[in-house]
C-alpha atoms as a PDB file:
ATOM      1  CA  UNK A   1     -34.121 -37.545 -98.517  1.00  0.00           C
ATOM      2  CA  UNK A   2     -33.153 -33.998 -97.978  1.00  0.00           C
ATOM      3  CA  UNK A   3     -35.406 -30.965 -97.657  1.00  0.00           C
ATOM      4  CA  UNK A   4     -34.836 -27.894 -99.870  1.00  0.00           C
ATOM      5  CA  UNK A   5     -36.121 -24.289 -99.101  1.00  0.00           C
ATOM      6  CA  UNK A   6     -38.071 -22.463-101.586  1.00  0.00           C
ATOM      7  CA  UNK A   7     -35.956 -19.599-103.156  1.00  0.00           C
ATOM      8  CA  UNK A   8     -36.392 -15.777-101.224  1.00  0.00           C
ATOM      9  CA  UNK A   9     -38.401 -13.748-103.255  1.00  0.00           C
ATOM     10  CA  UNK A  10     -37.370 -10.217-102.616  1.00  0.00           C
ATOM     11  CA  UNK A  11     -39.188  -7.627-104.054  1.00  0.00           C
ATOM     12  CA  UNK A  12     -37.667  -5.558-106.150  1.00  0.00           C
ATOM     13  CA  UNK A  13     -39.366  -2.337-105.150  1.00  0.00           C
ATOM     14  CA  UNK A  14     -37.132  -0.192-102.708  1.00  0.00           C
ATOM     15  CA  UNK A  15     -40.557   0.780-100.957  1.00  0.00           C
ATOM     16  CA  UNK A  16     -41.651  -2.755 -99.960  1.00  0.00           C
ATOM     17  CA  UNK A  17     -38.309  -3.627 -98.910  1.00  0.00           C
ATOM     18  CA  UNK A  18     -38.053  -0.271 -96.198  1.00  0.00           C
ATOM     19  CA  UNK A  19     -41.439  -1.626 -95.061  1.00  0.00           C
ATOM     20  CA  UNK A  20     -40.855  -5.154 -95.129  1.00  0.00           C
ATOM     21  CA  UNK A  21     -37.878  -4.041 -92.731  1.00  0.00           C
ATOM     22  CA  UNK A  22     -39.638  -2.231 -91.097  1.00  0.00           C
ATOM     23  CA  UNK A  23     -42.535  -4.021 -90.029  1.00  0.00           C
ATOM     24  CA  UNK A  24     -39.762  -6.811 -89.026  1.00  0.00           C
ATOM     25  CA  UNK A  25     -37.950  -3.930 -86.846  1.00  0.00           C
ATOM     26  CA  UNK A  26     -41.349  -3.838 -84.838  1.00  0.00           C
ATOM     27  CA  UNK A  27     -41.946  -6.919 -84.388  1.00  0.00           C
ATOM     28  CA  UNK A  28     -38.739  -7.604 -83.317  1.00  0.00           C
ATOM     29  CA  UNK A  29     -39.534  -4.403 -80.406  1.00  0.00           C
ATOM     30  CA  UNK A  30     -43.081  -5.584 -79.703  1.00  0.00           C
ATOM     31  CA  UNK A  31     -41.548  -9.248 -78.664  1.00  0.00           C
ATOM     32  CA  UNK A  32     -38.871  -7.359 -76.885  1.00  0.00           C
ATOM     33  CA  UNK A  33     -41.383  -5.470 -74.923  1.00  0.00           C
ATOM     34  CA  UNK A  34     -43.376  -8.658 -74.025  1.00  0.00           C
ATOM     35  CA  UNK A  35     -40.343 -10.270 -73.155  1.00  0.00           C
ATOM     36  CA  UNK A  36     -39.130  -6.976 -70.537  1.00  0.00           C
ATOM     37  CA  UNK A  37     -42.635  -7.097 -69.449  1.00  0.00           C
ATOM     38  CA  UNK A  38     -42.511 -10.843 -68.424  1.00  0.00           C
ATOM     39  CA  UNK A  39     -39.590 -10.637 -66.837  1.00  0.00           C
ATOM     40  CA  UNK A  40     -40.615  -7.492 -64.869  1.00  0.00           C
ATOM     41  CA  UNK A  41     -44.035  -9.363 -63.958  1.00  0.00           C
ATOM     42  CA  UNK A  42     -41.972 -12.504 -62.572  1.00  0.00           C
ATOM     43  CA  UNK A  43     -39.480 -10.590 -60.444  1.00  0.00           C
ATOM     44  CA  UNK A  44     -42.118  -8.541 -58.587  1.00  0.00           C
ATOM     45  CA  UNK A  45     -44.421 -11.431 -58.067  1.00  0.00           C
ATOM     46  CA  UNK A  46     -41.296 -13.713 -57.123  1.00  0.00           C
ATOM     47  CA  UNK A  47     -40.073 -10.923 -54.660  1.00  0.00           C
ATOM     48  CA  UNK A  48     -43.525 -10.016 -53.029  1.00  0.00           C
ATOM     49  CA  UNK A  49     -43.522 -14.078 -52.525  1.00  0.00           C
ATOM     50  CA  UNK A  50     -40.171 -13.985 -50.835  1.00  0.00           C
ATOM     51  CA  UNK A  51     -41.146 -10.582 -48.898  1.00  0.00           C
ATOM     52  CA  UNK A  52     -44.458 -12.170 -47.434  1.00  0.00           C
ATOM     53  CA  UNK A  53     -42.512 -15.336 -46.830  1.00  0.00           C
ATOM     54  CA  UNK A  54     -40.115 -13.834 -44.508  1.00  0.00           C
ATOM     55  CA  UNK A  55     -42.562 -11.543 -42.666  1.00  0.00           C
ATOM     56  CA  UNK A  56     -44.794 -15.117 -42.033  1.00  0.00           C
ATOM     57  CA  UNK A  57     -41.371 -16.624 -41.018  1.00  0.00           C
ATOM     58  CA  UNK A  58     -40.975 -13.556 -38.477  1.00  0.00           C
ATOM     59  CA  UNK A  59     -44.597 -13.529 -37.191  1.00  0.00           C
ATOM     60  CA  UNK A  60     -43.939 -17.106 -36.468  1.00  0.00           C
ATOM     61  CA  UNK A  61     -43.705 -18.130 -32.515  1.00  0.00           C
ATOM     62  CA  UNK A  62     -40.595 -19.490 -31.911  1.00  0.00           C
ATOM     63  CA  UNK A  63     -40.465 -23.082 -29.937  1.00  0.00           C
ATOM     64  CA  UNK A  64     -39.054 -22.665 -26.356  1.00  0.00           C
ATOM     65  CA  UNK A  65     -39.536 -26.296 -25.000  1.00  0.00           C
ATOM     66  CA  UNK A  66     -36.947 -27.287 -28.367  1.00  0.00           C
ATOM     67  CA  UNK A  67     -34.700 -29.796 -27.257  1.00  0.00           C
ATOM     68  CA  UNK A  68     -30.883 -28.548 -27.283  1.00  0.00           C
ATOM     69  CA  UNK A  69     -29.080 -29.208 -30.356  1.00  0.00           C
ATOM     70  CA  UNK A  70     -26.044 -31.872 -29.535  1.00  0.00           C
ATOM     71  CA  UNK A  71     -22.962 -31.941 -32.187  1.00  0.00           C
ATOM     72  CA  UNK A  72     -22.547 -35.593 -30.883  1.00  0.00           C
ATOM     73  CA  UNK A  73     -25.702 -36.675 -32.474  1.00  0.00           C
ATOM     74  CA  UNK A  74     -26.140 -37.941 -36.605  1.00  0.00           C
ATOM     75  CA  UNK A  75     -29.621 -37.704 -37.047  1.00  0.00           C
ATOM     76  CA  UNK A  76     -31.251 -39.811 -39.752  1.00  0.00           C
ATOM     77  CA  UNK A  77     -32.683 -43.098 -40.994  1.00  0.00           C
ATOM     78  CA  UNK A  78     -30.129 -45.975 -40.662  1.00  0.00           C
ATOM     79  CA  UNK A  79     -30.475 -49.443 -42.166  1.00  0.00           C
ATOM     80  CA  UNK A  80     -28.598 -52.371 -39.806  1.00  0.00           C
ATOM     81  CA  UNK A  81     -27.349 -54.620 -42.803  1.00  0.00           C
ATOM     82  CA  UNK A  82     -26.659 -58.061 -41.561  1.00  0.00           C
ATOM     83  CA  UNK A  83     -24.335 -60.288 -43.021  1.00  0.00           C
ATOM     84  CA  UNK A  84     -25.475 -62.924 -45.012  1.00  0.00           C
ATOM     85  CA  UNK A  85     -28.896 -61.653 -45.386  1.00  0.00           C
ATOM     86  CA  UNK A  86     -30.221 -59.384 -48.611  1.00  0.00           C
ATOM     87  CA  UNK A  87     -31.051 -55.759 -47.378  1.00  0.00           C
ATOM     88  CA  UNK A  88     -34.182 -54.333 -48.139  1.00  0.00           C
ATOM     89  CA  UNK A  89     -34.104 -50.276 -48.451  1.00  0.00           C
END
């Protein structure tokens, strides 16, 4: 089964064809507007979020009773897998 477009009808007046361009030339610069104006609208809400993030993160009391921070140390969740018995994670 295949699918076959319809011929193009052009019209054959030189009028309707400047305005059918046109009108497709301003569409074309109303969508490009929306699109700038998204864009602008997402990088000045995602950089006030980043800006208020920070100044929370620099308002934030730092911990003096932290314990000290040992190289020595892997810190994680560990499984002990015996032999001969099916582990479980």
């Amino acid at each position: 089964m295949t699918f076959v477009f319809p011929p193009l009808r052009r019209s054959r007046n030189p009028l309707m064809r400047a305005l059918s361009v046109l009108a497709g030339l301003a569409l074309l610069g109303v969508l490009l507007v929306f699109g700038v104006v998204v864009l602008g609208v997402l990088a000045a809400g995602s950089i006030a979020f980043l800006v208020v993030r920070q100044w929370k993160l620099a308002r934030a009391p730092r911990a003096a009773t932290a314990a000290p921070h040992r190289p020595d140390v892997l810190e994680g969740e560990f499984t002990v897998i015996r032999t001969g018995r099916p582990a479980h994670h």
